[in-house]
Protein backbone atom coordinates (compact mmCIF):
# COMPACT_ATOMS: atom_id res chain seq x y z
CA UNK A 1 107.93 127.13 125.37
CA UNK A 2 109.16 127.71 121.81
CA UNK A 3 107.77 125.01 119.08
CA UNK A 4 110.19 123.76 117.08
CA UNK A 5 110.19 124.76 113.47
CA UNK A 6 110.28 121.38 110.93
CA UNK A 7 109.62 123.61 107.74
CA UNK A 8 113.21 123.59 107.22
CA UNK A 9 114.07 120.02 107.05
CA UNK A 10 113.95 118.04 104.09
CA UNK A 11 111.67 115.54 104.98
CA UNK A 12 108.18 115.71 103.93
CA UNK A 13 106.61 114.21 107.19
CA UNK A 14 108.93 117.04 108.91
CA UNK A 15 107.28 119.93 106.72
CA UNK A 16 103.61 118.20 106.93
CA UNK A 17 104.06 118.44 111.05
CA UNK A 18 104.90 121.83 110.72
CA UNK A 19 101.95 123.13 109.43
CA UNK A 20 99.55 120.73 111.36
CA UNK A 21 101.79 118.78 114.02
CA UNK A 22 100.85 120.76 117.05
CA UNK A 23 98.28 118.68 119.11
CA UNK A 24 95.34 121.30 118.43
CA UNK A 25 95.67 121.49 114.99
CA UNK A 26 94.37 118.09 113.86
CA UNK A 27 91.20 118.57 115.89
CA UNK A 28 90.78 122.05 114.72
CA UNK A 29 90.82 120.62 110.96
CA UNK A 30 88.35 117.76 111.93
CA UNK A 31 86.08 120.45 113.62
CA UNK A 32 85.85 122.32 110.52
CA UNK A 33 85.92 119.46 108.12
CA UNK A 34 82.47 118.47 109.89
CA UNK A 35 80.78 121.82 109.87
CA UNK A 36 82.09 123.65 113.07
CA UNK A 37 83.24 126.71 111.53
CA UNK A 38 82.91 129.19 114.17
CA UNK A 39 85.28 130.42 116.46
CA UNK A 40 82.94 130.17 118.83
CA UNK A 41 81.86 126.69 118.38
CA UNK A 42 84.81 124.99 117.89
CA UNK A 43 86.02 126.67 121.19
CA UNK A 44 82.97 124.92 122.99
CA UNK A 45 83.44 121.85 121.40
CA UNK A 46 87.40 121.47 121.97
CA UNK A 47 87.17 123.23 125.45
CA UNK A 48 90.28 124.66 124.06
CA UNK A 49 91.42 128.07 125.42
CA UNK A 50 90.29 131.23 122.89
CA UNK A 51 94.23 132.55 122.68
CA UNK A 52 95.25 128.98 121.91
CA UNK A 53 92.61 128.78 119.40
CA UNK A 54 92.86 132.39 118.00
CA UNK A 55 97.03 131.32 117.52
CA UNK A 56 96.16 128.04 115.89
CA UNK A 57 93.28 129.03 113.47
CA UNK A 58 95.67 131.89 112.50
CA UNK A 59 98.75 129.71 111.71
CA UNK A 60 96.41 126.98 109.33
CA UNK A 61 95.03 130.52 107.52
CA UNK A 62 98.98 131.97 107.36
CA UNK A 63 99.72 128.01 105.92
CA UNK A 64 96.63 128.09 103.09
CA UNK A 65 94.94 125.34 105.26
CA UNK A 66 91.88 127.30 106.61
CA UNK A 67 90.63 130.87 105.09
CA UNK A 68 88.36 133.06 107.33
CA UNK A 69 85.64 134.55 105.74
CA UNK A 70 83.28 137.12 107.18
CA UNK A 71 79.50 135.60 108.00
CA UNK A 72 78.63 139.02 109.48
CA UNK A 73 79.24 142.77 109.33
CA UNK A 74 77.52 143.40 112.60
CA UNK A 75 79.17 142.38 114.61
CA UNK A 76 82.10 141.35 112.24
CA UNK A 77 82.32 137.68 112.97
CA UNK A 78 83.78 135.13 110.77
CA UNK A 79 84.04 131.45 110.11
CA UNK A 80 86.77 128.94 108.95
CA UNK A 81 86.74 126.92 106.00
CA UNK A 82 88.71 124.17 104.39
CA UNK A 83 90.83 125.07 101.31
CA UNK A 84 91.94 122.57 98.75
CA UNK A 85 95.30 122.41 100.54
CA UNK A 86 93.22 121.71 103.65
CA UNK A 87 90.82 119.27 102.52
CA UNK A 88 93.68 117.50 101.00
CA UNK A 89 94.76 117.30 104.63
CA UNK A 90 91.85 115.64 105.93
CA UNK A 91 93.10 112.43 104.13
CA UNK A 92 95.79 112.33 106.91
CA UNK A 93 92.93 112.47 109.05
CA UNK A 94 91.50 109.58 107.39
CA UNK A 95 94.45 107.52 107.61
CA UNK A 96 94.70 108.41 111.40
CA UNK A 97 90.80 107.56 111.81
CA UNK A 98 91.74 103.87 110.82
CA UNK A 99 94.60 103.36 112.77
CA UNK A 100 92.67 104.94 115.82
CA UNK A 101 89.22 102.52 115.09
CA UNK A 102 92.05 99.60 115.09
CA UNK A 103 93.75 100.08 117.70
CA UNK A 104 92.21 102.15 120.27
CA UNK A 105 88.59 101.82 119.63
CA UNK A 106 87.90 99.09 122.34
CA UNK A 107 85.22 96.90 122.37
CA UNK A 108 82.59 99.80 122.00
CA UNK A 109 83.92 100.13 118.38
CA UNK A 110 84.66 103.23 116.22
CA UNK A 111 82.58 106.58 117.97
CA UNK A 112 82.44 107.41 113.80
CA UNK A 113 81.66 106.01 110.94
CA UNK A 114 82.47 107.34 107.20
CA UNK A 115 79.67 106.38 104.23
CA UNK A 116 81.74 106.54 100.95
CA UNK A 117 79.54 109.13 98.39
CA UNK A 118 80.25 107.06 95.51
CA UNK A 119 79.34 103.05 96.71
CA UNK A 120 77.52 104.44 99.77
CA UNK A 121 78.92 101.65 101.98
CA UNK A 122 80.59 102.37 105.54
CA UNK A 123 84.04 102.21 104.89
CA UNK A 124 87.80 103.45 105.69
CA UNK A 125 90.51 105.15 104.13
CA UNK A 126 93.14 102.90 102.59
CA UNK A 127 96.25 103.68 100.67
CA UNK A 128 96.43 102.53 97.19
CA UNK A 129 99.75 102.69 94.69
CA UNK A 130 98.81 105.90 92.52
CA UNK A 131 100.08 103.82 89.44
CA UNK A 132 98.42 99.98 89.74
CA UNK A 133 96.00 100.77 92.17
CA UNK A 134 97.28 97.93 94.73
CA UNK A 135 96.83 98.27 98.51
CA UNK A 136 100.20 99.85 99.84
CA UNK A 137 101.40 100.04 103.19
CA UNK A 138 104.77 100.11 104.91
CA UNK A 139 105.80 97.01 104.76
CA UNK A 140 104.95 96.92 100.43
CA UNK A 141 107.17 99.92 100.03
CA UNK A 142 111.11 100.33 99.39
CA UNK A 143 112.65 104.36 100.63
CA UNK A 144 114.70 105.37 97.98
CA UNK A 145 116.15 109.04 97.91
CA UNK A 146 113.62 111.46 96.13
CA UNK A 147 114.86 114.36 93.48
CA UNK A 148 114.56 117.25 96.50
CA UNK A 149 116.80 115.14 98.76
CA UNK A 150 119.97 116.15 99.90
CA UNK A 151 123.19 114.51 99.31
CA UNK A 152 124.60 112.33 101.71
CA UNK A 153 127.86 113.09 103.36
């Protein structure tokens, strides 16, 4: 089955999802974001299928998430790391981590926990306004048409 393309739209969520949308990719970044770089760990670890793999780490190298960098000449063999693009990614991760902990962590509680480097305290992501430094979330926020948006008909 063909994916279908969002890249096109103008919609930033829509061009976000198609770089990383694709139910692999997300797990893929997290993988490598904690220090399974190899193709032949994070195969293990997913239990993902090595062409699926081979086509996703591609795509997030083709998008500037991942590069590949050789570890060893004999055999060639290489390992995937987080750009800036892609580390910048992992905040969506973040934000998905909390919902997740919320809402689907069950009585057992989060199976992760995330030490912030600069207080050291366990903590979560939150969004802040990038101007007053506020909490903001969905319901603190108006949509109004951006200067990339298209004109309405």
């Amino acid at each position: 089955m063909q994916r279908t393309r969002f890249g096109d739209m103008t919609c930033s969520i829509a061009r976000t999802l198609d770089v990383f949308g694709e139910q692999w990719s997300p797990l893929i970044l997290r993988d490598v974001f904690v220090g399974i770089t190899r193709f032949e760990q994070l195969q293990r670890d997913l239990g993902i299928s090595r062409k699926v793999l081979a086509e996703r780490l591609s795509w997030l190298v083709e998008n500037e998430v991942l590069v590949r960098r050789e570890y060893s000449s004999r055999p060639p063999r290489h390992e995937y790391l987080l750009t800036p693009k892609g580390l910048e990614l992992c905040d969506v991760l973040m934000a998905m981590v909390r919902w997740g902990d919320r809402w689907t962590a069950g009585e057992a509680g989060p199976p992760v926990l995330y030490r912030h480097h600069s207080c050291g305290q366990i903590s979560h992501a939150e969004p802040r306004c990038a101007v007053c430094g506020e909490p903001m979330h969905a319901g603190d926020i108006d949509v109004l048409p951006g200067p990339g948006s298209q004109p309405t008909r």
